[in-house]
Protein backbone atom coordinates (compact mmCIF):
# COMPACT_ATOMS: atom_id res chain seq x y z
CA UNK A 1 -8.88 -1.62 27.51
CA UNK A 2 -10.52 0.05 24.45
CA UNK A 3 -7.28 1.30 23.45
CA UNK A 4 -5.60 -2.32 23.53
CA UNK A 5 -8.91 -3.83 21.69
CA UNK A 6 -8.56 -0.93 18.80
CA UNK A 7 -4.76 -1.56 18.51
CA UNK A 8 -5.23 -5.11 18.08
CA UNK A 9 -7.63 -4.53 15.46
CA UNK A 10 -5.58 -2.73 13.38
CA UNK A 11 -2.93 -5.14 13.81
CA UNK A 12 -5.59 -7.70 12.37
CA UNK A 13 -6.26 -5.36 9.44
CA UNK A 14 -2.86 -4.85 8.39
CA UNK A 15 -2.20 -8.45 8.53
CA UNK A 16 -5.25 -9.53 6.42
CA UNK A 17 -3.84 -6.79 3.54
CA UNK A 18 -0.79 -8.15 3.73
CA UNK A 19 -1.62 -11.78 3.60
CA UNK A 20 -3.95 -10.37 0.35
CA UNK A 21 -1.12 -8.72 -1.26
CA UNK A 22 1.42 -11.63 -1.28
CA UNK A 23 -0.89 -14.89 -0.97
CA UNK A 24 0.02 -15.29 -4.76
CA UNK A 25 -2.08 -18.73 -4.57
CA UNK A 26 -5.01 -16.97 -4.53
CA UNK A 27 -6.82 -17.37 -7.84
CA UNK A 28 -10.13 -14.99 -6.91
CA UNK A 29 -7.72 -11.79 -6.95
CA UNK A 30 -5.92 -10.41 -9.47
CA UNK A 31 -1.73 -12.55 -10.13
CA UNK A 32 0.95 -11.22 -8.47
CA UNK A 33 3.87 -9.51 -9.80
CA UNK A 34 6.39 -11.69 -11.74
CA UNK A 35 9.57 -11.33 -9.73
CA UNK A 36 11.73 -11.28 -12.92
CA UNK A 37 8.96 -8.50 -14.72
CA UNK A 38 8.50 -8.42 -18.38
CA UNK A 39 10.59 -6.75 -21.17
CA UNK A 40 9.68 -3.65 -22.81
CA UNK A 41 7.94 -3.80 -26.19
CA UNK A 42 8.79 -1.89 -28.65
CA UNK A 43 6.23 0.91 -29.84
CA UNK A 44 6.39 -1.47 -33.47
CA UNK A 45 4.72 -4.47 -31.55
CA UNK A 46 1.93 -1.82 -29.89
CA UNK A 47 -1.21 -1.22 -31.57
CA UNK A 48 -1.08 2.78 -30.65
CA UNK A 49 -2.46 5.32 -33.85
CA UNK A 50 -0.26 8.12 -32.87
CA UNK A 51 3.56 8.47 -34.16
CA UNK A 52 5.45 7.36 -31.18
CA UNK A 53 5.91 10.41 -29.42
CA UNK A 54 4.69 9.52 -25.86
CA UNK A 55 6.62 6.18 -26.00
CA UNK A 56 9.41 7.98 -26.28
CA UNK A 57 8.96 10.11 -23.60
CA UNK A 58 8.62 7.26 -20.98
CA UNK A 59 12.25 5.41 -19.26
CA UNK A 60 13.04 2.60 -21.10
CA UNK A 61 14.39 0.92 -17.69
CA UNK A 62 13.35 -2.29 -16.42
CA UNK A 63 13.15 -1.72 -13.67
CA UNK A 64 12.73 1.38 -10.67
CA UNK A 65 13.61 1.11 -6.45
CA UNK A 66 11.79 -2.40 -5.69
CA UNK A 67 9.21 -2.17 -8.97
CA UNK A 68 10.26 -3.65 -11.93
CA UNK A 69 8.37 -3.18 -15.51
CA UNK A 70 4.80 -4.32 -15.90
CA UNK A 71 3.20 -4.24 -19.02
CA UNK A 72 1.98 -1.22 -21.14
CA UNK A 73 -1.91 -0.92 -20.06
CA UNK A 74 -2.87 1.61 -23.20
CA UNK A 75 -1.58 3.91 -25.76
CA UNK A 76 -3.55 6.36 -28.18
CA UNK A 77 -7.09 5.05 -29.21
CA UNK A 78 -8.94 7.85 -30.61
CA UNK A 79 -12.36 5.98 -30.17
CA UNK A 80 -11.76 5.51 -26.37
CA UNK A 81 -12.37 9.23 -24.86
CA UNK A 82 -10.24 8.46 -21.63
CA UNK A 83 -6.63 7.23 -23.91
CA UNK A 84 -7.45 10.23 -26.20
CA UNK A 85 -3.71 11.14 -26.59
CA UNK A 86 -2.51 9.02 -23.38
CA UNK A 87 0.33 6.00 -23.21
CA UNK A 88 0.19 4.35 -20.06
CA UNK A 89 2.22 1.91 -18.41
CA UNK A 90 3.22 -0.01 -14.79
CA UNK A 91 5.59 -1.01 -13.13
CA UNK A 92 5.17 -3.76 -9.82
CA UNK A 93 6.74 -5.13 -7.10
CA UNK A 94 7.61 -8.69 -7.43
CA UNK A 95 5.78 -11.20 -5.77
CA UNK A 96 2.95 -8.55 -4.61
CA UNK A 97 -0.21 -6.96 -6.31
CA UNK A 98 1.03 -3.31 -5.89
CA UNK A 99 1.63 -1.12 -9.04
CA UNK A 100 2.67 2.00 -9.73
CA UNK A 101 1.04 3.26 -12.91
CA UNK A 102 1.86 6.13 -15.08
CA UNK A 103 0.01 7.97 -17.97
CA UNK A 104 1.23 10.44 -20.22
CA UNK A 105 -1.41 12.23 -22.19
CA UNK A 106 -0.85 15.06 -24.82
CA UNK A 107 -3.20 17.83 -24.59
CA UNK A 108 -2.67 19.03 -28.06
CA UNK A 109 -4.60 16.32 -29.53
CA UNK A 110 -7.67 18.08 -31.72
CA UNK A 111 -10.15 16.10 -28.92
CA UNK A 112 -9.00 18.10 -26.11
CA UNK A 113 -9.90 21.39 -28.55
CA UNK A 114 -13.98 19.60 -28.31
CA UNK A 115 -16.35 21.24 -25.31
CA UNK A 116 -15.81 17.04 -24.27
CA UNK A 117 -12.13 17.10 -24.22
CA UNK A 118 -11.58 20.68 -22.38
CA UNK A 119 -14.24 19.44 -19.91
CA UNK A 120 -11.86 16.21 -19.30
CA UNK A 121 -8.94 18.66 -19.65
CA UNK A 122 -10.53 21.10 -16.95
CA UNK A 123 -10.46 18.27 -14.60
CA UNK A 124 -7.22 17.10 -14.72
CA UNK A 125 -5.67 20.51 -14.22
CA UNK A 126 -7.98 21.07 -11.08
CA UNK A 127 -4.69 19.03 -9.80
CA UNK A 128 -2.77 22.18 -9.91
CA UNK A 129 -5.37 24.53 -8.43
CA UNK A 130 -4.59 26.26 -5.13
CA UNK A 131 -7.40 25.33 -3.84
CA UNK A 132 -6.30 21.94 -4.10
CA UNK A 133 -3.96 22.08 -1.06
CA UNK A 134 -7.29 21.34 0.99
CA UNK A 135 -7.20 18.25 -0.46
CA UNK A 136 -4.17 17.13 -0.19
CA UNK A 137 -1.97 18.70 -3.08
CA UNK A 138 1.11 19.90 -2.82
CA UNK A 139 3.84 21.82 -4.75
CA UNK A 140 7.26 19.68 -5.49
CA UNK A 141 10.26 20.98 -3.69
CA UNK A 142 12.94 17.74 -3.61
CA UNK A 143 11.84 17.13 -7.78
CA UNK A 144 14.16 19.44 -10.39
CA UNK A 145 11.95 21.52 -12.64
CA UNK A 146 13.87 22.33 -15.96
CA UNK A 147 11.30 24.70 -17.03
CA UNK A 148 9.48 27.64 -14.93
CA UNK A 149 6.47 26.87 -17.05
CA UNK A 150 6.19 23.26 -16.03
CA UNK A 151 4.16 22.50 -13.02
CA UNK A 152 4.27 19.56 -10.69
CA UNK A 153 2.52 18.06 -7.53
CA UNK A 154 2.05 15.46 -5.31
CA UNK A 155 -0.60 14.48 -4.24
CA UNK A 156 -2.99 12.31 -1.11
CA UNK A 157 -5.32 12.80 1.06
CA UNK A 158 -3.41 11.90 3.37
CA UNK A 159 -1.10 15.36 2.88
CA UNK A 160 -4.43 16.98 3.47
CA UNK A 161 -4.57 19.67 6.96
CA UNK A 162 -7.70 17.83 7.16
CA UNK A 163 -6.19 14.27 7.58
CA UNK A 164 -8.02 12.45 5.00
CA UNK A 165 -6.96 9.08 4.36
CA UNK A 166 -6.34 7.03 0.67
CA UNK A 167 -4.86 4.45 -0.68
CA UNK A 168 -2.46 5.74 -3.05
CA UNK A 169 -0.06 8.69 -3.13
CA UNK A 170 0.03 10.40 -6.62
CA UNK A 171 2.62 12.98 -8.38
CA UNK A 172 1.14 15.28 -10.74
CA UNK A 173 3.05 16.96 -13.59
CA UNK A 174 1.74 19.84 -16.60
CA UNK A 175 4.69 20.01 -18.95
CA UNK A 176 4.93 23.21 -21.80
CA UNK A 177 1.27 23.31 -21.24
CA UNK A 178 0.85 20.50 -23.30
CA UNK A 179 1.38 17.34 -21.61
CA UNK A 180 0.23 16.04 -18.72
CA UNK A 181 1.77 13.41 -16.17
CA UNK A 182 0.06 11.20 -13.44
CA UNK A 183 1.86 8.63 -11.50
CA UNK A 184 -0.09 6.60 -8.65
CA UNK A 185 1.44 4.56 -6.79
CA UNK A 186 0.10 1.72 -4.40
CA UNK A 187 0.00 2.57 -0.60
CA UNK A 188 -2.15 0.36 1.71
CA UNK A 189 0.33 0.50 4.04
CA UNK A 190 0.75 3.73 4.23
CA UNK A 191 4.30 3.71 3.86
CA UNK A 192 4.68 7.71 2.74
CA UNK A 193 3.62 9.45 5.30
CA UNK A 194 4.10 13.05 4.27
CA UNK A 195 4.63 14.45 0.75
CA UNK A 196 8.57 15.15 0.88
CA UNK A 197 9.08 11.39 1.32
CA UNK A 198 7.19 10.16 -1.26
CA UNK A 199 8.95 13.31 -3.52
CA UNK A 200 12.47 11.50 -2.51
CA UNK A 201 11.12 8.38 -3.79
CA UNK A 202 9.62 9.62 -7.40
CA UNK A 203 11.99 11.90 -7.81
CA UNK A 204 15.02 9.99 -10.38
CA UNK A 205 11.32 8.58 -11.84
CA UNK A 206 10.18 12.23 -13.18
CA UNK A 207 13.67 13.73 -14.00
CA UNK A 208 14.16 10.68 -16.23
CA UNK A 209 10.89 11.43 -18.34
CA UNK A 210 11.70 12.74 -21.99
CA UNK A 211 9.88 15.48 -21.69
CA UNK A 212 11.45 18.47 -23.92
């Protein structure tokens, strides 16, 4: 009996996150996804300060599996610590309020050379600690890796041997140990159970990033 009462429990909390997700009439959350997306701007129209060198790193594609383009959240802003050298952008699944959001940041940038940035710096790479496994980290082995010095990871707590639980599954990437790559994507559901799957589903993502 307490098994059937738990079961039907979670069958009531699924359904209430999935009514959230696509009840697009509801004006107290955040809209839903445009199912036709929005174009791309071009890094003229953007109010970055740097040169134009992340923008060009990121896919100029429309759209990606069942996301299409979002909007670009933030680019360089040198008074802002956390977009110090960092153009990020999302993608979304029409109709829905899930997003899968990716920053680019360039650790060359004089900030990250301050005790401030390097502490900011220091956490980020903490990504690609070993340690990190216990927390869900792990190496790529389904992403190509054009360079032995670049490192990459997914990440959840949900890949943890400690079976943590989140909402969002994450890929991790240092590139030329300069820039660094974060892509989180939405996962209530949890639809990737296990880091190789959600590796198959990032993977054409990362291999199209400019990165040289």
């Amino acid at each position: 009996m307490k098994k059937t009462l738990f079961f039907c429990a979670l069958v009531l909390l699924s359904q209430a996150i999935f009514s959230q997700d696509t009840d697009c009439s509801d004006v107290t959350q955040i809209s839903c996804c445009r199912e036709e997306g929005n174009p791309i701007p071009p890094f003229s129209r953007l109010s970055c300060t740097d040169d134009g060198g992340l923008y060009a790193m990121f896919p100029q594609v429309l759209s990606y599996k069942d996301y299409v383009f979002n909007q670009i959240q933030n680019c360089h802003k040198p008074e802002v610590d956390g977009y110090v050298g960092t153009l990020q952008f999302s993608y979304c699944k029409p109709k829905h309020r899930k997003f899968m959001t990716i920053s680019i940041t360039d650790f060359s940038m004089p900030f990250y050379q301050t005790s401030k940035g390097e502490a900011i710096m220091d956490m980020y790479l903490l990504n690609f600690h070993p340690s990190a496994m216990h927390i869900g980290s792990r190496e790529v082995t389904k992403i190509e890796n054009k360079d032995i010095k670049n490192e990459m990871r997914v990440f959840s707590p949900r890949f943890s041997p400690y079976d943590g639980f989140g909402d969002t599954v994450s890929f991790f990437g240092y590139y030329q140990k300069r820039y660094y790559v974060e892509i989180h994507v939405d996962d209530e559901e949890n639809l990737f159970t296990s880091p190789e799957q959600f590796e198959l589903f990032i993977k054409e993502y990362v291999e199209m990033l400019n990165i040289k």
